[in-house]
C-alpha atoms as a PDB file:
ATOM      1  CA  UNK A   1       0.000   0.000   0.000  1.00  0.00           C
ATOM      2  CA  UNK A   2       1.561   3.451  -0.906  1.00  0.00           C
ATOM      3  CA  UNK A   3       1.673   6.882   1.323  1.00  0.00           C
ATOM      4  CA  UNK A   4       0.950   9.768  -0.751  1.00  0.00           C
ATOM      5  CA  UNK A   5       1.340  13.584   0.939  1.00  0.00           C
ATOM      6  CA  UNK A   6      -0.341  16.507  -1.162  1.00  0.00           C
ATOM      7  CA  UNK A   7       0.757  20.002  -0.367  1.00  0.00           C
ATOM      8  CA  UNK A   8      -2.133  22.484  -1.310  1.00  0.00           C
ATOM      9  CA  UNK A   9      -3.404  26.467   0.068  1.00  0.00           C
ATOM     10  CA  UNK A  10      -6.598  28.034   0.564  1.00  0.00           C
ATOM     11  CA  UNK A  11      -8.022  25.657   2.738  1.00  0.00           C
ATOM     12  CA  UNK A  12      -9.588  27.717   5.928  1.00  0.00           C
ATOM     13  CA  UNK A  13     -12.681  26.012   6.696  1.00  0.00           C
ATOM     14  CA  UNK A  14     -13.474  22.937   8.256  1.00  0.00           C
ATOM     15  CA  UNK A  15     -16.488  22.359   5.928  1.00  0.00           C
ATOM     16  CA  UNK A  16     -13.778  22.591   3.304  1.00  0.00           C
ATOM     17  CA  UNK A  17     -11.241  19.961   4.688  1.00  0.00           C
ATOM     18  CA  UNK A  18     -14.353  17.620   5.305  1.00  0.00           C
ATOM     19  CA  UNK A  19     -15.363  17.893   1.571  1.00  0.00           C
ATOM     20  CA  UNK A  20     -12.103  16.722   0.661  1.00  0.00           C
ATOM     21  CA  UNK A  21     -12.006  14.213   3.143  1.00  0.00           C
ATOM     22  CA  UNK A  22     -15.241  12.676   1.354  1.00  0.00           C
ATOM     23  CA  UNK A  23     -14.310  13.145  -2.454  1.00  0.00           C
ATOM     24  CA  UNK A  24     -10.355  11.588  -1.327  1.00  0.00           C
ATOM     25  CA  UNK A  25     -12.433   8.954   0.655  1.00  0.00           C
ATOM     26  CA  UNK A  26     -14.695   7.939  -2.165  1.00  0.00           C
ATOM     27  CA  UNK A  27     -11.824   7.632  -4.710  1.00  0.00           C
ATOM     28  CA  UNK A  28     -11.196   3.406  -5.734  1.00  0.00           C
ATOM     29  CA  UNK A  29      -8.141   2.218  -3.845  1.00  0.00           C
ATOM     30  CA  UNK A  30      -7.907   5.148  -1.175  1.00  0.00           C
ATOM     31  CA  UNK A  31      -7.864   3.231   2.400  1.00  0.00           C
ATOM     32  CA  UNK A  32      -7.232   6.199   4.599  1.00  0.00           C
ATOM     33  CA  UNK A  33      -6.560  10.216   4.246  1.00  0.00           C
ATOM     34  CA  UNK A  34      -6.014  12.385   6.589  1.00  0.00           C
ATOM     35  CA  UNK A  35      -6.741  15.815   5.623  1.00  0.00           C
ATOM     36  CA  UNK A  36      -5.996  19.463   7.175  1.00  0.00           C
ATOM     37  CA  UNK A  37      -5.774  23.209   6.067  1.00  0.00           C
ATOM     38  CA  UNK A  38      -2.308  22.203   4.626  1.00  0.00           C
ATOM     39  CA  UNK A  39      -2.100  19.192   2.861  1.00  0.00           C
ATOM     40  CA  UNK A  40      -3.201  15.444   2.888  1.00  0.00           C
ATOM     41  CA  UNK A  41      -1.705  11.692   4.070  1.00  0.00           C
ATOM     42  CA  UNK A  42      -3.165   9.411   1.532  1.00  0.00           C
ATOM     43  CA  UNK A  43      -3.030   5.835   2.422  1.00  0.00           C
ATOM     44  CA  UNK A  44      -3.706   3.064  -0.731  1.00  0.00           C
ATOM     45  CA  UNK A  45      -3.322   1.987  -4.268  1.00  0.00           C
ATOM     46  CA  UNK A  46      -4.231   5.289  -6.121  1.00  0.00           C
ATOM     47  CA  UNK A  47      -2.633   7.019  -8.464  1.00  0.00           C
ATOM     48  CA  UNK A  48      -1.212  10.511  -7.193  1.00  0.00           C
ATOM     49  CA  UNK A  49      -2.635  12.268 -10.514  1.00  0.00           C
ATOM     50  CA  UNK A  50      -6.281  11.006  -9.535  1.00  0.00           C
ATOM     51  CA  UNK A  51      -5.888  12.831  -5.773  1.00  0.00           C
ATOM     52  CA  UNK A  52      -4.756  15.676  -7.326  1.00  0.00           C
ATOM     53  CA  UNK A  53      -7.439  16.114  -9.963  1.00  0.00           C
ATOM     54  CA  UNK A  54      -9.992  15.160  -7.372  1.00  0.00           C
ATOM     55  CA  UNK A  55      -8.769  17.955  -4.655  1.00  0.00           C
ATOM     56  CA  UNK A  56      -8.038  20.478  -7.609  1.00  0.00           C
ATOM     57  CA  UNK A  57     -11.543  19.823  -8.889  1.00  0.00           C
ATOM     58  CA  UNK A  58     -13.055  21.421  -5.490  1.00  0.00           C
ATOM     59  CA  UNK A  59     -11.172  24.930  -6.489  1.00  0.00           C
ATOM     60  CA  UNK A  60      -8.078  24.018  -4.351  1.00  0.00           C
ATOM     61  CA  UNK A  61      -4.707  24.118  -5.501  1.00  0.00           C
ATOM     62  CA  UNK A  62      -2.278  21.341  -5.565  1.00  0.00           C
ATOM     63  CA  UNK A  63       1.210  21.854  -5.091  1.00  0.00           C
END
């Protein structure tokens, strides 16, 4: 199982972090994330280009 961090800004809500929690959550192969105003742990077999698109597509930015 692979560890993936993600690095992103312009999180400052905790509605926020729990939407990506969900959308990270409901992506095939994700076993755990842990998500705060910061960045995310990713625990699973998911590709690193899927997080990103999925975070991204909630108007935050990946770095």
């Amino acid at each position: 199982m692979a560890h993936i961090s993600l690095c992103f800004e312009g999180v400052d809500d905790a509605e926020l972090i729990n939407r990506i929690t969900t959308e990270l959550m409901m992506l095939d192969g994700v076993e755990s994330a842990e998500v705060g105003r910061h960045g995310a742990e990713v625990e699973g077999r998911v590709r690193r280009d899927a997080l990103i698109e999925t975070v991204e597509a909630l108007g935050v930015k990946v770095s």
